[in-house]
N, C-alpha and C. Protein backbone atom coordinates (compact mmCIF):
# COMPACT_ATOMS: atom_id res chain seq x y z
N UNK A 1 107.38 77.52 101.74
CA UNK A 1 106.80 78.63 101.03
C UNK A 1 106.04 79.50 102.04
N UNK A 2 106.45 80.72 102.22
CA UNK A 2 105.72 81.59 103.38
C UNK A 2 104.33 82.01 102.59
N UNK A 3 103.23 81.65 103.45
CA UNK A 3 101.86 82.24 102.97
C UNK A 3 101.82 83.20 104.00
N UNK A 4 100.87 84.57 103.36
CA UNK A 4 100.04 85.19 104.41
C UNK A 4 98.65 85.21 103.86
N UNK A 5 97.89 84.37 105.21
CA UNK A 5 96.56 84.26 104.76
C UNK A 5 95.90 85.63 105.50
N UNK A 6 95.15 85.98 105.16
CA UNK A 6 94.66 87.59 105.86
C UNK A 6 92.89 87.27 105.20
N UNK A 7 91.90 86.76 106.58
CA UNK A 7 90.76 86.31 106.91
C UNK A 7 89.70 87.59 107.57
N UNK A 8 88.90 88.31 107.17
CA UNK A 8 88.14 89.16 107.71
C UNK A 8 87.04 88.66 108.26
N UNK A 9 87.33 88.36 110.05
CA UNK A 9 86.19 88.14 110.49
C UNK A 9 84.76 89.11 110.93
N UNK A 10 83.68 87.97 110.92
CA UNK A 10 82.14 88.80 110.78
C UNK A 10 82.21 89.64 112.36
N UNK A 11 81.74 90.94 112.63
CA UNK A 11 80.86 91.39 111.78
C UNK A 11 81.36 92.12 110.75
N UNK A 12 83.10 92.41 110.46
CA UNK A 12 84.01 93.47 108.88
C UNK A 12 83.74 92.23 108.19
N UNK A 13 82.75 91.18 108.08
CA UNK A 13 82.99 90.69 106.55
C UNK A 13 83.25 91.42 105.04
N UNK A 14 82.61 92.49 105.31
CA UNK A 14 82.74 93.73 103.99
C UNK A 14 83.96 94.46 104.22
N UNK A 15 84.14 93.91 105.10
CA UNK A 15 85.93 94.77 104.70
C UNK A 15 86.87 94.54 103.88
N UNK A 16 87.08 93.32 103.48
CA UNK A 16 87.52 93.26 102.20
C UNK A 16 87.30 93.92 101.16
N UNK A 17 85.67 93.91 100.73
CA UNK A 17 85.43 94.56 99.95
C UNK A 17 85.13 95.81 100.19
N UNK A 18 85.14 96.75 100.86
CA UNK A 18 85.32 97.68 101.22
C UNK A 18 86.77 98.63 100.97
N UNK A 19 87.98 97.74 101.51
CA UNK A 19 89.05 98.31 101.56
C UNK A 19 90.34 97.79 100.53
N UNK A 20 89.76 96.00 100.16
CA UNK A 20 90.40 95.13 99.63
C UNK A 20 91.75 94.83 100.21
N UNK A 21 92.47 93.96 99.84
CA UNK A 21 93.50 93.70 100.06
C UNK A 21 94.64 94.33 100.18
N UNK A 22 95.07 94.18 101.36
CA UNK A 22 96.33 94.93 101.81
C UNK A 22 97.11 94.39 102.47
N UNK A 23 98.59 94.68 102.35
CA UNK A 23 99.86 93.91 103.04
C UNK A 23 100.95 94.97 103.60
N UNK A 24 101.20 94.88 104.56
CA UNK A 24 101.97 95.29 105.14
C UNK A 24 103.30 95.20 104.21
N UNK A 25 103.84 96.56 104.32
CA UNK A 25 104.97 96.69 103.05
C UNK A 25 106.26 98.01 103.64
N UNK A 26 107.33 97.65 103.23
CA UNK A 26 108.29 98.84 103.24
C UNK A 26 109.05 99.01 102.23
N UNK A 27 109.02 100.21 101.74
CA UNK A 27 109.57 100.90 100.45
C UNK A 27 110.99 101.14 100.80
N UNK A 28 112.07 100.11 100.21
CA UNK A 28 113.34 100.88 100.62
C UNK A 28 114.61 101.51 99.24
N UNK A 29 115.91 101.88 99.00
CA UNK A 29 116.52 102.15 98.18
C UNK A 29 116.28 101.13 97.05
N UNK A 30 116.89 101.24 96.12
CA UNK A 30 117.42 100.18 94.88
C UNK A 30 118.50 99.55 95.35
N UNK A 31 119.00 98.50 94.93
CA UNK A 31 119.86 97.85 95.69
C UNK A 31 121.22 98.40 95.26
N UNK A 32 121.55 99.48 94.11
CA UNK A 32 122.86 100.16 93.91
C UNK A 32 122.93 101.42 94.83
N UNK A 33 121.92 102.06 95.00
CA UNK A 33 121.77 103.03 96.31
C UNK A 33 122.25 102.75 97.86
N UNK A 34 120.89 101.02 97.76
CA UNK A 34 121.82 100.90 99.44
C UNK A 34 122.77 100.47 99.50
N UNK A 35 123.79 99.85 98.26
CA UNK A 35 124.77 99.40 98.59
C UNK A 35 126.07 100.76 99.07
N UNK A 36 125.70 101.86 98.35
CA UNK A 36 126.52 103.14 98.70
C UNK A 36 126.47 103.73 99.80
N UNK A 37 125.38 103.71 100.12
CA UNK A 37 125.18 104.03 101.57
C UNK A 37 125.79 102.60 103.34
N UNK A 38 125.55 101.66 102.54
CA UNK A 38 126.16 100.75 103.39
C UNK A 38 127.67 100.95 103.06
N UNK A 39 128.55 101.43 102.22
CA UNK A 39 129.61 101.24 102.24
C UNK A 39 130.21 102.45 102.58
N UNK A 40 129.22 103.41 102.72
CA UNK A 40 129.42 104.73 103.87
C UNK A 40 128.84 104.76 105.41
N UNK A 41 128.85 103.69 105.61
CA UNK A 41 128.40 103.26 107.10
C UNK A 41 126.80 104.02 107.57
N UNK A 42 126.35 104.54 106.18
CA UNK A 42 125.06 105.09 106.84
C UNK A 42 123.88 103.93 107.11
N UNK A 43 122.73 104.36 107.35
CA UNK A 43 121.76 103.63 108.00
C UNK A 43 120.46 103.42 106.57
N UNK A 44 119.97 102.33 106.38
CA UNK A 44 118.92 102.40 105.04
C UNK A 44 117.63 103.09 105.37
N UNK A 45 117.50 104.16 104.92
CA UNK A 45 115.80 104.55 105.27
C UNK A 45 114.61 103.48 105.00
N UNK A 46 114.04 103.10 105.38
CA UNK A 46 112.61 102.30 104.73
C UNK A 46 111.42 103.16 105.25
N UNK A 47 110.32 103.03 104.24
CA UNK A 47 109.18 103.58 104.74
C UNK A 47 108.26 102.51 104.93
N UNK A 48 107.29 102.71 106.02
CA UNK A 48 106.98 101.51 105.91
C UNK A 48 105.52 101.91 105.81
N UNK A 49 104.28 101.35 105.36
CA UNK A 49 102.69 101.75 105.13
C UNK A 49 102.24 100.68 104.50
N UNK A 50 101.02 100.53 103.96
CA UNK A 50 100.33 99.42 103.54
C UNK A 50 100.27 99.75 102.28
N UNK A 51 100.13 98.23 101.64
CA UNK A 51 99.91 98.32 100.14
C UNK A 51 98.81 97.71 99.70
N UNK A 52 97.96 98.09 98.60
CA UNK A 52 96.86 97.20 98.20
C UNK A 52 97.19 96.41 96.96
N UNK A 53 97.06 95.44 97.01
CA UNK A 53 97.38 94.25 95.65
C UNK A 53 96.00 94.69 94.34
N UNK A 54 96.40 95.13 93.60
CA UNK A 54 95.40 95.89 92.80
C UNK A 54 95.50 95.36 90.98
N UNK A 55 95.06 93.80 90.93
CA UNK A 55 94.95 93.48 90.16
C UNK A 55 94.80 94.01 88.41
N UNK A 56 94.09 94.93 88.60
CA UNK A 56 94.08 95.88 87.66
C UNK A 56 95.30 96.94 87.24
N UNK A 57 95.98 96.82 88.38
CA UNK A 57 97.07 97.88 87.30
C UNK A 57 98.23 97.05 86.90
N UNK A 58 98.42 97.16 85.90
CA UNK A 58 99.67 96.58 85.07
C UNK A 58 101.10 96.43 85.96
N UNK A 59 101.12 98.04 86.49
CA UNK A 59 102.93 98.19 86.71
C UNK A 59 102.03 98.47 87.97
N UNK A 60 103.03 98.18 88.88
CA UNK A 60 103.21 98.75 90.40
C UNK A 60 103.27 100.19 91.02
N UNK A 61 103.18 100.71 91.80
CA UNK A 61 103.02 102.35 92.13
C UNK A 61 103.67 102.62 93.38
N UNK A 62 104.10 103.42 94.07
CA UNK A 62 104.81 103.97 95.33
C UNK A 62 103.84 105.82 94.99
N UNK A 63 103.37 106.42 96.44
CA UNK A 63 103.57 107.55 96.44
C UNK A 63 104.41 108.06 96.00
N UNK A 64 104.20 109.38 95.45
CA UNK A 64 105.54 110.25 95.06
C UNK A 64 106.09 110.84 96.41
N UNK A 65 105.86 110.92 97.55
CA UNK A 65 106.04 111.41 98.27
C UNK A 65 107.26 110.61 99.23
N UNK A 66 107.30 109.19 99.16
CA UNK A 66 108.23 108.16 99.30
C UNK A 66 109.25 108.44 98.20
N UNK A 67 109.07 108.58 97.19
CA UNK A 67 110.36 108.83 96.56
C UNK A 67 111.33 110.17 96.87
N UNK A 68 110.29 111.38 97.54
CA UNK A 68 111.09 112.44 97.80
C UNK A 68 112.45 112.07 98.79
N UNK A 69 111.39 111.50 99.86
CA UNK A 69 111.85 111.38 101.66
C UNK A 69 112.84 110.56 101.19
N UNK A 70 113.05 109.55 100.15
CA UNK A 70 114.36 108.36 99.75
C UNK A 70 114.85 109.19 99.07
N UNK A 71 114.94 110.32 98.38
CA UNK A 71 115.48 110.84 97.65
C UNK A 71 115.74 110.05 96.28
N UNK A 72 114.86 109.11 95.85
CA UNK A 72 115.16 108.46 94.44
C UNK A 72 114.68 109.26 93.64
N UNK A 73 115.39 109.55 92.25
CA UNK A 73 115.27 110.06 91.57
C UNK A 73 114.75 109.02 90.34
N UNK A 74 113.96 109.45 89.30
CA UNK A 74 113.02 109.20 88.17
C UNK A 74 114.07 108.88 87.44
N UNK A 75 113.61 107.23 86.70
CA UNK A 75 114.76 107.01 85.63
C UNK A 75 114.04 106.85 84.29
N UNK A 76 113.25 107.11 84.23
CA UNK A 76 112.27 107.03 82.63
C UNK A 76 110.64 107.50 82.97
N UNK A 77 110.08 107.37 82.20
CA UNK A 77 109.09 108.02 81.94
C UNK A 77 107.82 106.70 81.19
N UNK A 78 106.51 106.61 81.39
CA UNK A 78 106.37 105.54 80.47
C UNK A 78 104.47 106.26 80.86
N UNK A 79 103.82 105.57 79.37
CA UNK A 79 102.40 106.25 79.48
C UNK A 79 101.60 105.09 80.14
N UNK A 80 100.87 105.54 81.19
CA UNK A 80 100.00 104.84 81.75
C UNK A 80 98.64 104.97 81.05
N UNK A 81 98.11 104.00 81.08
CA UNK A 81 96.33 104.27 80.39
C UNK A 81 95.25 104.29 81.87
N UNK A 82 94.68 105.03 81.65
CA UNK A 82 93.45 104.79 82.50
C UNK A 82 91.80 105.13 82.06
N UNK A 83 90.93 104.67 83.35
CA UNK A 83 89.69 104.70 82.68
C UNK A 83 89.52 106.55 82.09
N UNK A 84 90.07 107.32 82.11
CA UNK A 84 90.12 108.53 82.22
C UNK A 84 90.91 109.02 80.18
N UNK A 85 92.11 109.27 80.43
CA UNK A 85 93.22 109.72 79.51
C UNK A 85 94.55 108.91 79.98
N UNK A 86 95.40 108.84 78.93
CA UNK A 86 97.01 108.43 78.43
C UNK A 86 97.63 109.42 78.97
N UNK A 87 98.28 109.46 80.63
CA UNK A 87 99.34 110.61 81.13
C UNK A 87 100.03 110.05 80.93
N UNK A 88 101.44 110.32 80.64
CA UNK A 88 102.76 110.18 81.34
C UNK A 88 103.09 110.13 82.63
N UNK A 89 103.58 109.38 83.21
CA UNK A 89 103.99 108.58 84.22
C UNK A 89 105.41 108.79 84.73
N UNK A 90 106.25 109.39 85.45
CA UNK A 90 107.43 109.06 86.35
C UNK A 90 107.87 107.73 86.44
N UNK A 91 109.02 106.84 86.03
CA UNK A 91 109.70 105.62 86.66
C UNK A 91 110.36 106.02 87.41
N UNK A 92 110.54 105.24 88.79
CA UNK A 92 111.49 104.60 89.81
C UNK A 92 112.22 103.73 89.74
N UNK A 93 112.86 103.68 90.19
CA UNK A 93 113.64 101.75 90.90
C UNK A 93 113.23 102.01 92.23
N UNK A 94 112.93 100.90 93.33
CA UNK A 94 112.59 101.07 94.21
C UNK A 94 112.83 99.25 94.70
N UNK A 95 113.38 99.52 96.06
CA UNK A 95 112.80 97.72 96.49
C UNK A 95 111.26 97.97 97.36
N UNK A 96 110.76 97.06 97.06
CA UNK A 96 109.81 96.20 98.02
C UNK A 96 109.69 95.24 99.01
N UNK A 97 109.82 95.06 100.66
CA UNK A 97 109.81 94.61 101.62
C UNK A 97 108.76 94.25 102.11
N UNK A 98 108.54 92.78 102.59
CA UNK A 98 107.31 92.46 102.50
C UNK A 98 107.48 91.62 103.07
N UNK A 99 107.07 91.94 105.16
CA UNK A 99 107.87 91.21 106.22
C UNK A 99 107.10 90.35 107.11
N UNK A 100 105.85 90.36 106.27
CA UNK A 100 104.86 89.11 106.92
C UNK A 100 105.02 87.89 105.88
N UNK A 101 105.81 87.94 104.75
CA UNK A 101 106.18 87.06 103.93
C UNK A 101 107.88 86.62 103.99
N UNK A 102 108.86 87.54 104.67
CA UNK A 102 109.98 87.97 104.56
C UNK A 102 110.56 87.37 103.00
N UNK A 103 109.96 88.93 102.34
CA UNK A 103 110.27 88.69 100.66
C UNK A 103 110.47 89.90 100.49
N UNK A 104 111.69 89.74 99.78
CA UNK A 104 112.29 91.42 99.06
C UNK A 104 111.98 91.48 97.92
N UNK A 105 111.44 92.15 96.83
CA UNK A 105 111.44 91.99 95.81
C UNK A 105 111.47 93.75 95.13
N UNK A 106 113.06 93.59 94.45
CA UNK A 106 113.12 94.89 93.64
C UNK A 106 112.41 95.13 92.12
N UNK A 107 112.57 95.95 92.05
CA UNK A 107 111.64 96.92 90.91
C UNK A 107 112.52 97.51 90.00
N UNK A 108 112.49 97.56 88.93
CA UNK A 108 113.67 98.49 88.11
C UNK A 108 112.58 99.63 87.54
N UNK A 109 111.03 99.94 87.79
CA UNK A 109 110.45 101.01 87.89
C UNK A 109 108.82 100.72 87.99
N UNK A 110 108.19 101.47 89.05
CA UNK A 110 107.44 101.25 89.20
C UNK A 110 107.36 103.20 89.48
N UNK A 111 105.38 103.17 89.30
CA UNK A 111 105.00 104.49 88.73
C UNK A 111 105.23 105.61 90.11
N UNK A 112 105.06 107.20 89.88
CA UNK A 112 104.83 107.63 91.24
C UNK A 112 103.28 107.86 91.15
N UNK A 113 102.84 107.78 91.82
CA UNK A 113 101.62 108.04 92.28
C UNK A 113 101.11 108.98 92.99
N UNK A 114 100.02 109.49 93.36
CA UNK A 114 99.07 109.81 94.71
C UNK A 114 98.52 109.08 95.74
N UNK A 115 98.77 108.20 96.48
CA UNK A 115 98.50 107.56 97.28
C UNK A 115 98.04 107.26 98.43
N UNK A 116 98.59 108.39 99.28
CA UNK A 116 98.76 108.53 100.71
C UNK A 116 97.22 109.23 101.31
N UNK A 117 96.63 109.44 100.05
CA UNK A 117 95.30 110.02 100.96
C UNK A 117 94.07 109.49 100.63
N UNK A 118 94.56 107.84 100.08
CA UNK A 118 93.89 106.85 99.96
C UNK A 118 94.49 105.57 101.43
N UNK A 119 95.30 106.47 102.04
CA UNK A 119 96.05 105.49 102.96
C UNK A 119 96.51 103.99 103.12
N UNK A 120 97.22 104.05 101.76
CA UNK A 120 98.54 103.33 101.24
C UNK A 120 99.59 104.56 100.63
N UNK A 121 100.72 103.81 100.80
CA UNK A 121 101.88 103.80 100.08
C UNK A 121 102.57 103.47 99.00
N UNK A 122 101.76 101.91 98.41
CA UNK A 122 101.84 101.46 97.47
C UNK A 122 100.51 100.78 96.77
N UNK A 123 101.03 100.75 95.54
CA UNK A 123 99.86 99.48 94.82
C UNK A 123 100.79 98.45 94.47
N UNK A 124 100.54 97.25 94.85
CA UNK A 124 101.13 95.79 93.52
C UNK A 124 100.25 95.67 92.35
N UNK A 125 100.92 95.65 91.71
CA UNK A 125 100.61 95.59 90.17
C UNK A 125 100.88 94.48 89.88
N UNK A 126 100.21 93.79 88.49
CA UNK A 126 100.51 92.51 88.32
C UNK A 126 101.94 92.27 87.77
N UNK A 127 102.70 93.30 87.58
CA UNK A 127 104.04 93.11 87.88
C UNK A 127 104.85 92.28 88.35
N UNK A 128 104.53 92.68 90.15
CA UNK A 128 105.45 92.42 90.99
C UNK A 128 103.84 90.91 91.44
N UNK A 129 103.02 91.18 90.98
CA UNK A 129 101.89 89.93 91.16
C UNK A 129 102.70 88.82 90.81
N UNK A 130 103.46 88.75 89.58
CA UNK A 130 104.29 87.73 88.88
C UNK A 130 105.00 86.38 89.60
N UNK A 131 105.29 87.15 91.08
CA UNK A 131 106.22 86.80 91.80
C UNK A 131 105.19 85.81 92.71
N UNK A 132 104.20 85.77 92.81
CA UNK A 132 103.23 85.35 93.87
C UNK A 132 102.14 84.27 93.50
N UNK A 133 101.46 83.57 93.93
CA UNK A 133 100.32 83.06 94.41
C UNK A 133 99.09 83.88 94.74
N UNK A 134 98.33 84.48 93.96
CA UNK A 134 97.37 85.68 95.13
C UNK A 134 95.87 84.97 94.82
N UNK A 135 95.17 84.77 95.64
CA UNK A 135 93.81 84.02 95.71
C UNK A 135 93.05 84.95 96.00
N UNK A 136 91.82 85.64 95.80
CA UNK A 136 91.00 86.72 96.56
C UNK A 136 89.62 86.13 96.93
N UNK A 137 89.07 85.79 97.55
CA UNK A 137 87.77 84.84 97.61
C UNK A 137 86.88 85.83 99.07
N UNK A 138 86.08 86.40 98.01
CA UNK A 138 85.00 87.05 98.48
C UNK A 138 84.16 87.09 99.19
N UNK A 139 83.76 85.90 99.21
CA UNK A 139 82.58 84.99 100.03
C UNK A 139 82.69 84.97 100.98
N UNK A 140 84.21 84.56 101.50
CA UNK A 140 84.78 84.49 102.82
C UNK A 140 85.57 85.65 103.38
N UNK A 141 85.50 86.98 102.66
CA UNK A 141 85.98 88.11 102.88
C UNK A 141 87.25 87.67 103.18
N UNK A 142 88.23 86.54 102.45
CA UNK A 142 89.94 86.34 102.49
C UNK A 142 90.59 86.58 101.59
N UNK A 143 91.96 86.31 101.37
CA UNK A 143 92.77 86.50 100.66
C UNK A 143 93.73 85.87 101.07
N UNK A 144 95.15 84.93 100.11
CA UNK A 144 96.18 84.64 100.61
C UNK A 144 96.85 85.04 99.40
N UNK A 145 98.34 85.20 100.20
CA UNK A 145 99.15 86.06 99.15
C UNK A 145 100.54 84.71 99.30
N UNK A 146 101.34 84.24 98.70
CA UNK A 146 102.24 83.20 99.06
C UNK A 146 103.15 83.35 97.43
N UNK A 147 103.82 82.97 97.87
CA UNK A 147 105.78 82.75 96.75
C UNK A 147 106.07 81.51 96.87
């Protein structure tokens, strides 16, 4: 079972809580996309940026701005709640790459977001949490994430 333990030593003990948890991640096609493109000898784009494991949101998130550069297009629509108002929401399909774990895990939609000027790319949602082990322990400013 691949763990990644990710330990903030003193003096960033508050970096955890500061920045929280984050994993190294790459956003690539749906797996009916790359299969078209592999069978046109092209090359798979991935983006690659950090993601924060964000217990609180339900569904998972990607910048909208990753979906442009992949060119994925929106396959439904679904209302998100927040501490705020009920918007409507953009769906994706999107995979998730996740190469300090070497774990792929696709999405049949996860939200678009604003992201990038919070510097991530993504959120995990307890969604794609489903798939995991995630421990967050404060005290020790750690976290392990494991499948």
């Amino acid at each position: 079972m691949p763990i990644l333990n990710r330990l903030h030593f003193q003096p960033n003990i508050r970096l955890l809580h500061r920045e929280g948890p984050k994993i190294k991640v790459r956003i690539g096609l749906p797996s009916i996309m790359a299969q078209q493109l592999k069978q046109q000898g092209k090359k798979l784009p991935l983006i690659e940026g950090e993601a924060l494991v964000d217990t609180g949101a339900s569904i998972s998130a990607v910048d909208r701005q990753v979906f442009q550069q992949l060119a994925i297009s929106p396959i439904g629509v679904v209302t998100v709640r927040s501490p705020t108002i009920p918007q409507q929401q953009n769906l994706y399909p999107v995979t998730f790459i996740f190469p300090e774990l070497r774990l792929t895990a696709e999405s049949t939609g996860v939200i678009g977001s604003n992201l990038l000027n919070q510097g991530i790319v993504a959120l995990i949602g307890r969604d794609l949490l489903t798939k995991f082990v995630f421990i967050y322990n404060g005290s020790s400013g750690s976290f392990t994430l494991a499948f």
